[in-house]
N, C-alpha and C. Protein backbone atom coordinates (compact mmCIF):
# COMPACT_ATOMS: atom_id res chain seq x y z
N UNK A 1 -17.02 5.57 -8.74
CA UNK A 1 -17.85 5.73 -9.92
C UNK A 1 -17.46 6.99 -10.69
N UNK A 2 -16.87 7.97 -9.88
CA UNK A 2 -16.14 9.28 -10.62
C UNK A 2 -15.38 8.78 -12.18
N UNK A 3 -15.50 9.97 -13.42
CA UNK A 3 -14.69 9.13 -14.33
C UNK A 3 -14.02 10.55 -14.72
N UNK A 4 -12.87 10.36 -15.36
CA UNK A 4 -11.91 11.38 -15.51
C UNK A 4 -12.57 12.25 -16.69
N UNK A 5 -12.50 13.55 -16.08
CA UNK A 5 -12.88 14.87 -17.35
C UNK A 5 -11.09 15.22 -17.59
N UNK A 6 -11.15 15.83 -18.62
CA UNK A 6 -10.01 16.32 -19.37
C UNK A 6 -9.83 17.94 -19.51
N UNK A 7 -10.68 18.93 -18.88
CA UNK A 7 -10.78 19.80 -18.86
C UNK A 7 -11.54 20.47 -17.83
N UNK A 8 -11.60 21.61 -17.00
CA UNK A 8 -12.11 22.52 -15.95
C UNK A 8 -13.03 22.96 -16.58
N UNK A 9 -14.58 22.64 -15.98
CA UNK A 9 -15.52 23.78 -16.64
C UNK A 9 -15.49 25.19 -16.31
N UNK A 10 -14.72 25.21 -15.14
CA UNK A 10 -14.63 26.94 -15.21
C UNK A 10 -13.85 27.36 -15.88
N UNK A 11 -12.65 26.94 -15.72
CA UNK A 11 -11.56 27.73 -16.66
C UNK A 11 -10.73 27.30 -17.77
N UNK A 12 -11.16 26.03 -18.44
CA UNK A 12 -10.58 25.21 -19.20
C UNK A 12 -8.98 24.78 -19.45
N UNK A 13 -8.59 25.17 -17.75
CA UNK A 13 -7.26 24.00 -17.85
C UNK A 13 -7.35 22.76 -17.63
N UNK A 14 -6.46 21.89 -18.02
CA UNK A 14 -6.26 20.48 -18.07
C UNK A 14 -6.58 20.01 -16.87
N UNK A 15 -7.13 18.86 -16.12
CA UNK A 15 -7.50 19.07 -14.96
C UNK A 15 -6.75 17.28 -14.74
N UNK A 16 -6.70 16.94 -13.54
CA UNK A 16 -5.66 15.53 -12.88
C UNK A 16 -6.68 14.92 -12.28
N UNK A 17 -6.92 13.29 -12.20
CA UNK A 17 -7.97 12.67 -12.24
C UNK A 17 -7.19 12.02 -10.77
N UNK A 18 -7.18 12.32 -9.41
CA UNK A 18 -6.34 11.66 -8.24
C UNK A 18 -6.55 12.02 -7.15
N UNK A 19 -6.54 11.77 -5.94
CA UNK A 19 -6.75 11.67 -4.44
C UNK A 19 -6.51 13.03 -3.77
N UNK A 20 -7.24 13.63 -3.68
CA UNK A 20 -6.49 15.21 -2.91
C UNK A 20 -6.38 14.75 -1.70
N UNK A 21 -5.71 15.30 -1.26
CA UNK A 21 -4.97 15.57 0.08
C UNK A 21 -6.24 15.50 0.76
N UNK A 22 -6.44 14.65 2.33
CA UNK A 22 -7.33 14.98 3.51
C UNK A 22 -8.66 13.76 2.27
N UNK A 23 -8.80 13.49 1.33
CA UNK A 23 -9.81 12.74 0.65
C UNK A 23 -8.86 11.52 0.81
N UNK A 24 -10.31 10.20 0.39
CA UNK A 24 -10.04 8.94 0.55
C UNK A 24 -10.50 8.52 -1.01
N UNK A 25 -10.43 8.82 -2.18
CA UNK A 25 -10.95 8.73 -3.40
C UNK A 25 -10.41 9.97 -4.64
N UNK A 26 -10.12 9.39 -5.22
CA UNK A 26 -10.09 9.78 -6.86
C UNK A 26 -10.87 10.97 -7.21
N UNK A 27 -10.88 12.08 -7.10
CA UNK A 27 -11.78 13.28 -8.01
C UNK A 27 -10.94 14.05 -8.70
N UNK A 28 -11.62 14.44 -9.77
CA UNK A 28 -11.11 15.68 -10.93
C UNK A 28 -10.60 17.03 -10.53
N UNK A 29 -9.34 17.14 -10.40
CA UNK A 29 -8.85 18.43 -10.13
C UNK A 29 -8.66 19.37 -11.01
N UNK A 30 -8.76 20.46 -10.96
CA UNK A 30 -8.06 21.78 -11.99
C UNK A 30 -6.72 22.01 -12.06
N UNK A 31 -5.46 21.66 -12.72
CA UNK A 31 -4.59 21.82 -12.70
C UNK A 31 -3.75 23.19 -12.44
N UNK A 32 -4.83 24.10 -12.72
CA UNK A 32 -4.52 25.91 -12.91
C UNK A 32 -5.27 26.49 -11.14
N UNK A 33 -6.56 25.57 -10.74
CA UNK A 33 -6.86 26.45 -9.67
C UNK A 33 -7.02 25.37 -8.13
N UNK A 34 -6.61 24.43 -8.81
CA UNK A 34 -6.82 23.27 -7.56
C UNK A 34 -8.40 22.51 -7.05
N UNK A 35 -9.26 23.51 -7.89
CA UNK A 35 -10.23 23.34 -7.48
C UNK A 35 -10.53 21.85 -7.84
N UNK A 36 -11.24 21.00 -6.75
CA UNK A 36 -11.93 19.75 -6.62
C UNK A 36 -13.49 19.33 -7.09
N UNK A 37 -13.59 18.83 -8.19
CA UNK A 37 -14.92 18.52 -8.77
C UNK A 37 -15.32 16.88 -8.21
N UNK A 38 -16.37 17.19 -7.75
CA UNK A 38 -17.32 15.85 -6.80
C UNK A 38 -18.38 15.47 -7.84
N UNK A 39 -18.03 14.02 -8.08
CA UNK A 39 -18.99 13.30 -8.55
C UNK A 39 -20.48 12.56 -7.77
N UNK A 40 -21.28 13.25 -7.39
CA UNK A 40 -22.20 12.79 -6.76
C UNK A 40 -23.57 12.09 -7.34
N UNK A 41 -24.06 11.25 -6.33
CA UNK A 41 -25.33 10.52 -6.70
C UNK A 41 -26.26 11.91 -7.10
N UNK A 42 -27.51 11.17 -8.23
CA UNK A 42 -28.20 11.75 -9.00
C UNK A 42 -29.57 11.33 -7.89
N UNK A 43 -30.70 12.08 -8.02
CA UNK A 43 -31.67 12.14 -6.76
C UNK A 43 -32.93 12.16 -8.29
N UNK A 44 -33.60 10.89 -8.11
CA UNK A 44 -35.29 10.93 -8.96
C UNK A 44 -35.96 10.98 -7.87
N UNK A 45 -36.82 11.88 -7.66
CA UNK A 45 -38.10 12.26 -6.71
C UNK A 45 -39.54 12.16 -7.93
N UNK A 46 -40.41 11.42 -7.31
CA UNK A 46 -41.71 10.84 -7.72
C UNK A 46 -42.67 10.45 -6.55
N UNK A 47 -43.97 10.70 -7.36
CA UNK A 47 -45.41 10.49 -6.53
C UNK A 47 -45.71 9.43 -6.42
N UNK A 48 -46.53 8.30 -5.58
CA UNK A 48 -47.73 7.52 -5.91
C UNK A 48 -48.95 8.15 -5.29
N UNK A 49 -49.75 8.35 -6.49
CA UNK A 49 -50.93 8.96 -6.15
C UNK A 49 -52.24 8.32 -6.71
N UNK A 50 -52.98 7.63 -5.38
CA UNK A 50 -54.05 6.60 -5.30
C UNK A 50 -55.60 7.49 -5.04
N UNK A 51 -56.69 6.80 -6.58
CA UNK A 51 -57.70 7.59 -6.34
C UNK A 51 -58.43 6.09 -6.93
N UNK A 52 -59.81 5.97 -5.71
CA UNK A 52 -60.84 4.87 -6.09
C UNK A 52 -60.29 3.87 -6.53
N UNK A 53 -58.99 3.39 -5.43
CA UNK A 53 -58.45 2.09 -5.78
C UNK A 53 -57.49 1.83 -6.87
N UNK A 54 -57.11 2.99 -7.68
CA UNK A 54 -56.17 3.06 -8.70
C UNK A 54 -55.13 4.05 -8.21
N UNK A 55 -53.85 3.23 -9.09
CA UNK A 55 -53.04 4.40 -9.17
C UNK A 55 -52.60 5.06 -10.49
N UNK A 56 -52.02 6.35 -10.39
CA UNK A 56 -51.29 7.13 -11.33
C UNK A 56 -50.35 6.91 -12.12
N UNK A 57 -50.53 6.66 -12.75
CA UNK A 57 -48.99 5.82 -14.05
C UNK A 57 -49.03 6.79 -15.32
N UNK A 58 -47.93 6.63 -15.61
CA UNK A 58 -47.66 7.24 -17.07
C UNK A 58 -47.09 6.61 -17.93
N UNK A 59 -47.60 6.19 -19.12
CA UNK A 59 -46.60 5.55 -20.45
C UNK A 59 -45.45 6.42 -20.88
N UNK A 60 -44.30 6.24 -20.83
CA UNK A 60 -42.63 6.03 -20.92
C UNK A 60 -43.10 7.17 -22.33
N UNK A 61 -43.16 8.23 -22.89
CA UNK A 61 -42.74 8.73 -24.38
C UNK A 61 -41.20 9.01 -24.60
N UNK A 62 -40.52 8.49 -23.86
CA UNK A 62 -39.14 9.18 -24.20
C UNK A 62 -38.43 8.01 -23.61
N UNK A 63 -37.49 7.66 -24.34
CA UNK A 63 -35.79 6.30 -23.40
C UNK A 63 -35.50 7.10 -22.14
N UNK A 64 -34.78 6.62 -21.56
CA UNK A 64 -35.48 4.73 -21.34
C UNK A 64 -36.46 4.38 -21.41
N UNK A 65 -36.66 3.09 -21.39
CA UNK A 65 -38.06 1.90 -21.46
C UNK A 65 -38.79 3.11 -21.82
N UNK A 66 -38.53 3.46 -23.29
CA UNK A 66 -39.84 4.19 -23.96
C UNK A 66 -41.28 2.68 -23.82
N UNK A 67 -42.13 3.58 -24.01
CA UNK A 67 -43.36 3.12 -24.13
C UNK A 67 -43.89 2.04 -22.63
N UNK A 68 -42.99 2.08 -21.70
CA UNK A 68 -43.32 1.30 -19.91
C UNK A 68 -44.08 2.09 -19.72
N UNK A 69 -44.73 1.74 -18.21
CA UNK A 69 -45.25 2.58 -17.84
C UNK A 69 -44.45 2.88 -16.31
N UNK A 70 -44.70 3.77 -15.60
CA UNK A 70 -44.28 4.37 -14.60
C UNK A 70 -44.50 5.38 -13.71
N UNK A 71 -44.18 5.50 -12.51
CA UNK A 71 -44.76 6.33 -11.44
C UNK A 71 -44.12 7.95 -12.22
N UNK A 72 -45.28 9.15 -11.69
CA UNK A 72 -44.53 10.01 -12.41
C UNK A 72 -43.21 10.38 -11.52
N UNK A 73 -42.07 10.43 -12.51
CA UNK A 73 -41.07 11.15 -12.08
C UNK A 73 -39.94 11.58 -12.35
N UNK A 74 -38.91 12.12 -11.74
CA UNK A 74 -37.92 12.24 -12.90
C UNK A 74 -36.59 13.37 -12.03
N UNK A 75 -35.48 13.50 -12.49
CA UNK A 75 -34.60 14.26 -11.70
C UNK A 75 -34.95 15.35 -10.89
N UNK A 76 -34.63 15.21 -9.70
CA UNK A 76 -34.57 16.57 -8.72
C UNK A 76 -33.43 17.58 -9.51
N UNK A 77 -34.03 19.35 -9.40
CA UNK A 77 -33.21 19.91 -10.30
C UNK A 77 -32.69 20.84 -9.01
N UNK A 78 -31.16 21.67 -9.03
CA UNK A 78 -31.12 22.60 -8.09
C UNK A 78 -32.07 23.27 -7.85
N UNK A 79 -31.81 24.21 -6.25
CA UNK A 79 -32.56 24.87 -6.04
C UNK A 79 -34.40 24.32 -5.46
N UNK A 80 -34.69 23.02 -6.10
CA UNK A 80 -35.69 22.66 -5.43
C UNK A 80 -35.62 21.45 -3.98
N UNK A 81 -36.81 21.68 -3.00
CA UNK A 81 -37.01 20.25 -2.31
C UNK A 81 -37.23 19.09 -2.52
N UNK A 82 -36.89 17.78 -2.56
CA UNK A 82 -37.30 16.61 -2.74
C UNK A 82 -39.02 16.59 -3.05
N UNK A 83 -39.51 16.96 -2.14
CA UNK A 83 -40.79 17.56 -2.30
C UNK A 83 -41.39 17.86 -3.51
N UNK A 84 -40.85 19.70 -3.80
CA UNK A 84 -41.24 20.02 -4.66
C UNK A 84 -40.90 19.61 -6.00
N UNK A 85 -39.89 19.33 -6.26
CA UNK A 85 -39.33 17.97 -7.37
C UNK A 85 -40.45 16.90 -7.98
N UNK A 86 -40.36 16.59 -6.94
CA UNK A 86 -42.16 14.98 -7.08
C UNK A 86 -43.07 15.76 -7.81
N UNK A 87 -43.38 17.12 -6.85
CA UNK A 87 -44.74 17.50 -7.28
C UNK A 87 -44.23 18.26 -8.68
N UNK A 88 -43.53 18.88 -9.25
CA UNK A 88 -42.91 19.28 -10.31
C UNK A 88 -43.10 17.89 -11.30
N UNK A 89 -42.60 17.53 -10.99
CA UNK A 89 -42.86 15.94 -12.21
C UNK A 89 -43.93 15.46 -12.18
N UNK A 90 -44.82 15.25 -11.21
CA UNK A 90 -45.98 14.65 -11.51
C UNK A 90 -46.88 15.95 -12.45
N UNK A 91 -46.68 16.89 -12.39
CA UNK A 91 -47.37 18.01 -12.91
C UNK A 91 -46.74 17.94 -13.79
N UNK A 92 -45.88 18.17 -15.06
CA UNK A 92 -45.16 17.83 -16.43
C UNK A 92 -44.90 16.41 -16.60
N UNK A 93 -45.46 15.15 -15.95
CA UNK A 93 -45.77 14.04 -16.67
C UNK A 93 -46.74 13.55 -16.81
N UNK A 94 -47.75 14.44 -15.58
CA UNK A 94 -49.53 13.60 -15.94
C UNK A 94 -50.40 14.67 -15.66
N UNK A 95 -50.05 15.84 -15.50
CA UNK A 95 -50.86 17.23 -15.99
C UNK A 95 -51.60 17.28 -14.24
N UNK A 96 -50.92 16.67 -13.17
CA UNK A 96 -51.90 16.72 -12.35
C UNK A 96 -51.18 17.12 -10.97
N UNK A 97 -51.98 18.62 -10.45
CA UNK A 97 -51.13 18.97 -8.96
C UNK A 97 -51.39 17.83 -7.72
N UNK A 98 -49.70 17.87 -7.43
CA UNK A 98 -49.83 16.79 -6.14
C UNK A 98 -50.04 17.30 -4.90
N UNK A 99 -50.71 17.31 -3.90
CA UNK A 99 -50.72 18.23 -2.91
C UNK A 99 -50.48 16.85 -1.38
N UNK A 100 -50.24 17.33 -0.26
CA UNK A 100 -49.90 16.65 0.90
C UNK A 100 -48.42 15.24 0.46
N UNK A 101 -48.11 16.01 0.05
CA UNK A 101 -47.12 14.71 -0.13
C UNK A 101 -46.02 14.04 1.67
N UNK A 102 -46.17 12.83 1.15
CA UNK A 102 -45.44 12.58 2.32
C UNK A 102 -44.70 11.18 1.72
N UNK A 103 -43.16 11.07 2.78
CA UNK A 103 -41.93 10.73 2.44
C UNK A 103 -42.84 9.02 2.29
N UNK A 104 -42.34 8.04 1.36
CA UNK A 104 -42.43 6.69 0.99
C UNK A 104 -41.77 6.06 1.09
N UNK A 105 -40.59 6.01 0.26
CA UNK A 105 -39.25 5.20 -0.19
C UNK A 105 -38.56 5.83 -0.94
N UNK A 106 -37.24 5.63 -0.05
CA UNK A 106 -36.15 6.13 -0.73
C UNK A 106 -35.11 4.65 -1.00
N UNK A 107 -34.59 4.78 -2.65
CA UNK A 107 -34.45 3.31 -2.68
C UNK A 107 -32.84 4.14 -3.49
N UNK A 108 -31.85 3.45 -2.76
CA UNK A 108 -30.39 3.69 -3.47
C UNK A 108 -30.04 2.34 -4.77
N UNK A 109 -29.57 3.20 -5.98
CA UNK A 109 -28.96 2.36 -6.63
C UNK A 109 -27.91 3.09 -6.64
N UNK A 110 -26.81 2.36 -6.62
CA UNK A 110 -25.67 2.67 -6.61
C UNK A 110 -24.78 2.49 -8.07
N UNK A 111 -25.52 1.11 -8.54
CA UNK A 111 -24.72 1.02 -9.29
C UNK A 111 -24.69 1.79 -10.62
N UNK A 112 -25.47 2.76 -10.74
CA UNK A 112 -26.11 3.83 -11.83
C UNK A 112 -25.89 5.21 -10.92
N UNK A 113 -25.67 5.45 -9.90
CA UNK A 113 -25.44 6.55 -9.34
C UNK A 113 -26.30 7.05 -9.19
N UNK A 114 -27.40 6.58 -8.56
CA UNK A 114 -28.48 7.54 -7.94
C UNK A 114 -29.31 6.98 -6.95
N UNK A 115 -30.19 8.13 -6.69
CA UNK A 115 -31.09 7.66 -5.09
C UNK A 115 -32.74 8.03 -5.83
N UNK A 116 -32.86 7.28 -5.43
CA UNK A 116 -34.99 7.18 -5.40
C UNK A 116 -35.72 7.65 -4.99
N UNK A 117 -36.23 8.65 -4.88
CA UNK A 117 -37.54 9.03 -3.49
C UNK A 117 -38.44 9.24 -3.83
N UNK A 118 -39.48 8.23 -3.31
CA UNK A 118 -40.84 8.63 -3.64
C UNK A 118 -41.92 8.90 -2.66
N UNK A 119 -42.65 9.92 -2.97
CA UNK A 119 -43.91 10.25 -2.04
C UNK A 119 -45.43 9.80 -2.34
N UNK A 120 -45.77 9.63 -1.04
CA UNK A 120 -47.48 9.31 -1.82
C UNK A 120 -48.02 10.92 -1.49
N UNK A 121 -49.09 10.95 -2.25
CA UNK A 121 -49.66 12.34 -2.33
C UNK A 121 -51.43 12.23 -3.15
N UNK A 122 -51.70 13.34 -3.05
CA UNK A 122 -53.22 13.15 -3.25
C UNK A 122 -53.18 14.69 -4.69
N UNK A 123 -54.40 13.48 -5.37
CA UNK A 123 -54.33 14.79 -6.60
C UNK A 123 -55.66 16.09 -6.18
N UNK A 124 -55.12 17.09 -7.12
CA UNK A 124 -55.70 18.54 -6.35
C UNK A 124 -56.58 18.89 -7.33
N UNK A 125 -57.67 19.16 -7.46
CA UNK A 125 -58.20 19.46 -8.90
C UNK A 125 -58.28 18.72 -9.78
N UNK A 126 -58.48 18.77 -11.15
CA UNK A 126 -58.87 17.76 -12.72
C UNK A 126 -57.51 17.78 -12.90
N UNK A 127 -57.30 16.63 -14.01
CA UNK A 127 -56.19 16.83 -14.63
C UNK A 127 -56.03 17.61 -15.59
N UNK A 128 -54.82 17.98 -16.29
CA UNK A 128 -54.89 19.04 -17.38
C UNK A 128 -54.11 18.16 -18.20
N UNK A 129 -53.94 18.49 -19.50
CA UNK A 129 -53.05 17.52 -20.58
C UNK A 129 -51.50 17.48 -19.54
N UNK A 130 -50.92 16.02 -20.36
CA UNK A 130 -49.65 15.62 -19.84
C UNK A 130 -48.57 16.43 -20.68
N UNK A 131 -47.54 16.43 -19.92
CA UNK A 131 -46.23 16.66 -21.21
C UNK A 131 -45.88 15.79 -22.24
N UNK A 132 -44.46 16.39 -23.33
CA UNK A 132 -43.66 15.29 -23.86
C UNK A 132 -43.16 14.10 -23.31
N UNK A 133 -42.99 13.81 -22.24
CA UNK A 133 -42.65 12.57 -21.48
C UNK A 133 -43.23 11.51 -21.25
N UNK A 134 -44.88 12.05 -21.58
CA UNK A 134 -45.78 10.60 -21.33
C UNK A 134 -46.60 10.62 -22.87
N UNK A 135 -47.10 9.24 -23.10
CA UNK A 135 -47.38 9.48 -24.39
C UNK A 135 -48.67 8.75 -23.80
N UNK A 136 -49.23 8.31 -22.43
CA UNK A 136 -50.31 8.33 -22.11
C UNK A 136 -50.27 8.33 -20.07
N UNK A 137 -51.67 8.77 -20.08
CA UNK A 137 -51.62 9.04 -18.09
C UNK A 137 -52.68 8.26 -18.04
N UNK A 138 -52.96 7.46 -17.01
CA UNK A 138 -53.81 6.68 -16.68
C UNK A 138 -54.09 6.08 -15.04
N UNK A 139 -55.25 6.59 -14.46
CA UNK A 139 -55.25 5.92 -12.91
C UNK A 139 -55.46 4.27 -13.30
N UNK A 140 -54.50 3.48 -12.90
CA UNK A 140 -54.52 2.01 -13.03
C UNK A 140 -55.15 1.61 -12.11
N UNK A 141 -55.99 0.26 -11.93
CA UNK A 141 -57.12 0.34 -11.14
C UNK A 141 -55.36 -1.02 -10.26
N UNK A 142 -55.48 -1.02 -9.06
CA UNK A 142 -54.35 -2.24 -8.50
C UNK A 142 -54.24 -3.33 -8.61
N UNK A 143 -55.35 -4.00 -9.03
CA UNK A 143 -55.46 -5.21 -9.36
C UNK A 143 -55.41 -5.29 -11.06
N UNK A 144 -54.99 -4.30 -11.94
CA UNK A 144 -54.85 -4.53 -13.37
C UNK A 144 -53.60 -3.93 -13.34
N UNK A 145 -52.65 -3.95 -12.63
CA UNK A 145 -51.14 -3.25 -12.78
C UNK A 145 -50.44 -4.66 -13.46
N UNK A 146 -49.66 -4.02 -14.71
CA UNK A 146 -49.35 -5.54 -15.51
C UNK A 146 -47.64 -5.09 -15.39
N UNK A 147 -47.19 -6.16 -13.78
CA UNK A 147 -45.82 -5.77 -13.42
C UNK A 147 -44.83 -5.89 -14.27
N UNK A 148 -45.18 -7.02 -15.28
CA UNK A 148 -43.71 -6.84 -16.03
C UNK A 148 -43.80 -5.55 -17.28
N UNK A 149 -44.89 -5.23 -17.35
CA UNK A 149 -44.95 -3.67 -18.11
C UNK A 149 -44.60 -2.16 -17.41
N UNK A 150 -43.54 -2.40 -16.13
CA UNK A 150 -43.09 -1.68 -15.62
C UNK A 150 -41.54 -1.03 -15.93
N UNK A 151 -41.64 0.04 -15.75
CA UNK A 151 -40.16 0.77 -16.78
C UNK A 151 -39.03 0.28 -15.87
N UNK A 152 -39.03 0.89 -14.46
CA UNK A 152 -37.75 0.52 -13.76
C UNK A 152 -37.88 -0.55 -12.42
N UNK A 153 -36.84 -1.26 -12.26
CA UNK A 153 -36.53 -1.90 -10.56
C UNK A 153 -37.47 -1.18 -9.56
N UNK A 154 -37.14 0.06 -9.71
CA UNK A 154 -37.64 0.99 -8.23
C UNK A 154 -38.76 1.20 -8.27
N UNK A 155 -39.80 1.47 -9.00
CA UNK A 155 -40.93 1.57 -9.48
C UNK A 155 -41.48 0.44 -8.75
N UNK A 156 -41.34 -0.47 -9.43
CA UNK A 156 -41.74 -2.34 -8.91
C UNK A 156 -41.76 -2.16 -7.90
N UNK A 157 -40.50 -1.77 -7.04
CA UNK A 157 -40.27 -2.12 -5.49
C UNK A 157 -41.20 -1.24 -4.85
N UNK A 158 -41.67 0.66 -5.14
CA UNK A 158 -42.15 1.17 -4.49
C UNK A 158 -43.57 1.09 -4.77
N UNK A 159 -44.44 0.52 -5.81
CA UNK A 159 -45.50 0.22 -5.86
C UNK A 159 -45.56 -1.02 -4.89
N UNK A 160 -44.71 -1.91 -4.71
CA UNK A 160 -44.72 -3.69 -3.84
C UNK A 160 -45.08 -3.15 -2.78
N UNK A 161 -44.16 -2.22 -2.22
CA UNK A 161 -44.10 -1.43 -0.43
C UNK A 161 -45.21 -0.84 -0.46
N UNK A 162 -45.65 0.07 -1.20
CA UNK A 162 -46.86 0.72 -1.28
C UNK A 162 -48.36 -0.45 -0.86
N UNK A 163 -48.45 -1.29 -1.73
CA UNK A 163 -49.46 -2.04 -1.87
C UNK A 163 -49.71 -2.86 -0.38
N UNK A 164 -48.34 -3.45 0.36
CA UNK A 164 -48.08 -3.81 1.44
C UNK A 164 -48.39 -3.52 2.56
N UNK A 165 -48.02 -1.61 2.57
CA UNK A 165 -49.08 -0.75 3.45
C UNK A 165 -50.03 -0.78 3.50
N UNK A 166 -50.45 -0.51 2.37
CA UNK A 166 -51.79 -0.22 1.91
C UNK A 166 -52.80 -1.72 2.75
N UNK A 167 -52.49 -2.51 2.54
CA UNK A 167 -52.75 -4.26 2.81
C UNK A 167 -53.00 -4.02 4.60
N UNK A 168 -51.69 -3.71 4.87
CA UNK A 168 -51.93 -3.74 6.58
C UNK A 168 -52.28 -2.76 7.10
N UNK A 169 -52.17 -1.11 6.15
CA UNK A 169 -53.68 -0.11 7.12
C UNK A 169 -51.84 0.56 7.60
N UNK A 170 -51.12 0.41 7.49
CA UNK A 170 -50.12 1.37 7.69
C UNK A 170 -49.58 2.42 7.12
N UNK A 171 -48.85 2.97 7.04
CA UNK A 171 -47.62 3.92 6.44
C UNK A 171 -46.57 3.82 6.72
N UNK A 172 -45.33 3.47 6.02
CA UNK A 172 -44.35 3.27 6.22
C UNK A 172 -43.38 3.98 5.94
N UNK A 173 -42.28 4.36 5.85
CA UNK A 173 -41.15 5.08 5.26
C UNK A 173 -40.16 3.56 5.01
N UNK A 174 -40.06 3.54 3.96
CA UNK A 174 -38.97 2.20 3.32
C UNK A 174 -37.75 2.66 2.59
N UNK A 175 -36.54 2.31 3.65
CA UNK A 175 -35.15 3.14 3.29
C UNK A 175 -34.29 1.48 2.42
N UNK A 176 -33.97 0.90 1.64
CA UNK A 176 -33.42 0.52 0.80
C UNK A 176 -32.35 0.42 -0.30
N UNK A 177 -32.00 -0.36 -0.77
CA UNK A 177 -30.58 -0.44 -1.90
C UNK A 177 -31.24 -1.38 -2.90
N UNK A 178 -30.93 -1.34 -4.02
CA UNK A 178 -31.78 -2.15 -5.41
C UNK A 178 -30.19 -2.46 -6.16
N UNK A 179 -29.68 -3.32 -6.37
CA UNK A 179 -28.56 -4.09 -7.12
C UNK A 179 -28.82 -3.76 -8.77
N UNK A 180 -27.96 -4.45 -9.62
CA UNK A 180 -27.77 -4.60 -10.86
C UNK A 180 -28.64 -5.91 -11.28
N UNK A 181 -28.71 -6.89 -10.15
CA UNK A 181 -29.44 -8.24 -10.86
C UNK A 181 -31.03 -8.35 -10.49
N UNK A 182 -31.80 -6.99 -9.06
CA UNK A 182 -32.85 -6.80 -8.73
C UNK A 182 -33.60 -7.18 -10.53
N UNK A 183 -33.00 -6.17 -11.25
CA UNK A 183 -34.18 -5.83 -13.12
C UNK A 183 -34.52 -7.31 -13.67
N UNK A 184 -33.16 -8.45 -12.99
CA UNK A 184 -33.74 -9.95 -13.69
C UNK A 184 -34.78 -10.17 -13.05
N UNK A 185 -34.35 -10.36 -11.39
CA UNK A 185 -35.69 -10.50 -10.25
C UNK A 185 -36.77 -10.41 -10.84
N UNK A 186 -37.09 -8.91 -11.07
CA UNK A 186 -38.34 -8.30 -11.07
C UNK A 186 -39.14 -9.10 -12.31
N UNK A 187 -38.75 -9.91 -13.40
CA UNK A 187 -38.74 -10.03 -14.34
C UNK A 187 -39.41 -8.87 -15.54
N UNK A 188 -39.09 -7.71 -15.44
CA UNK A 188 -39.34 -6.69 -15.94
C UNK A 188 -39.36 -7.06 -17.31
N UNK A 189 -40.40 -6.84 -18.58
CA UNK A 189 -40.16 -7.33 -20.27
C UNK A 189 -39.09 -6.15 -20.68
N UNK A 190 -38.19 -7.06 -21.84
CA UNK A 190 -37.80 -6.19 -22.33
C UNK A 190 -38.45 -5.22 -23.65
N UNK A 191 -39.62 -5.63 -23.82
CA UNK A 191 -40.00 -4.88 -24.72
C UNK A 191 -41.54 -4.39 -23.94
N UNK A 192 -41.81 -3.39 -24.41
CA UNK A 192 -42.95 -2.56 -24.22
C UNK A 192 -44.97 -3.26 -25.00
N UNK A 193 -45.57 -3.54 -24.29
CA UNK A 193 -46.98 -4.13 -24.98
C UNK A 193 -47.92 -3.05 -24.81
N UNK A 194 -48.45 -2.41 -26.25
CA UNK A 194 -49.29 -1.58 -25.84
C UNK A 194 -50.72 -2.66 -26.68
């Protein structure tokens, strides 16, 4: 999935798009320092957080699937835990601290280059206004979740697993892979109904 850069961000020599030595794959070299640039999977860490039979969703304000709705969440940034990531996003997408979080599903797509993880967690206090990212927050009661008004594949899948637990009185940890043709599956709309 690596794709060829044309230049070193450190030092802006021309850099060679090919197999180093002791590697089994294609990465971006520096032509001036040898140095090896790794294309790695991208990590979204997100909450489900269930109060009086509802859960936590946020309407999409920004592409993708502007205007979906969705679990809060959004890229793990350096420097933080998977953890604190979740709780970082749920707090700048629905104004609300996540506290006790614990591991859910981690769901790989590959074919977009990234990994999934979501925690369930319990909210701490009132909510406070949301960020730019949601253009509305809402505890959805479970039985009014309108699935094809869902933004992504993984979402679908970790609310399904969620609800499943929830059903048999368990907790699970659900380790997974989601394809390119899962988004027909799901029959996800392509347009947004507010």
């Amino acid at each position: 999935m690596s794709r060829p850069m044309r230049f070193c961000p450190n030092c802006g020599a021309p850099t060679e798009f090919k197999i180093p030595d002791g590697d089994d794959r294609k990465r971006n070299v520096c032509t001036a320092t040898g140095e090896i640039f790794y294309d790695n999977p991208r990590n979204v860490v997100g909450t489900i957080i269930e109060a009086d039979g509802a859960i936590l969703m946020c309407r999409r304000a920004i592409e993708p699937r502007l205007g979906f709705w969705t679990l809060p969440a959004g890229f793990l940034e350096l420097g933080e835990t998977a953890a604190d990531g979740a709780a970082r996003e749920t707090w700048e997408e629905a104004g609300i601290v996540a506290r006790d979080l614990s591991l859910h599903s981690m769901i790989d797509v590959t074919h977009i280059g990234q990994i999934h993880i979501f925690f369930t967690a319990v909210q701490q206090g009132a909510r406070e206004p949301a960020g730019p990212e949601s253009s509305e927050v809402a505890f959805v009661p479970l039985d009014e979740i309108d699935w094809s008004q869902l933004a992504f594949p993984t979402i679908h899948r970790a609310l399904t697993r969620y609800m499943a637990d929830r059903e048999s009185g368990r907790h699970d940890v659900h380790v997974e892979a989601l394809g390119a043709d899962d988004w027909k599956a799901m029959n996800l709309a392509a347009t947004p109904r507010y």
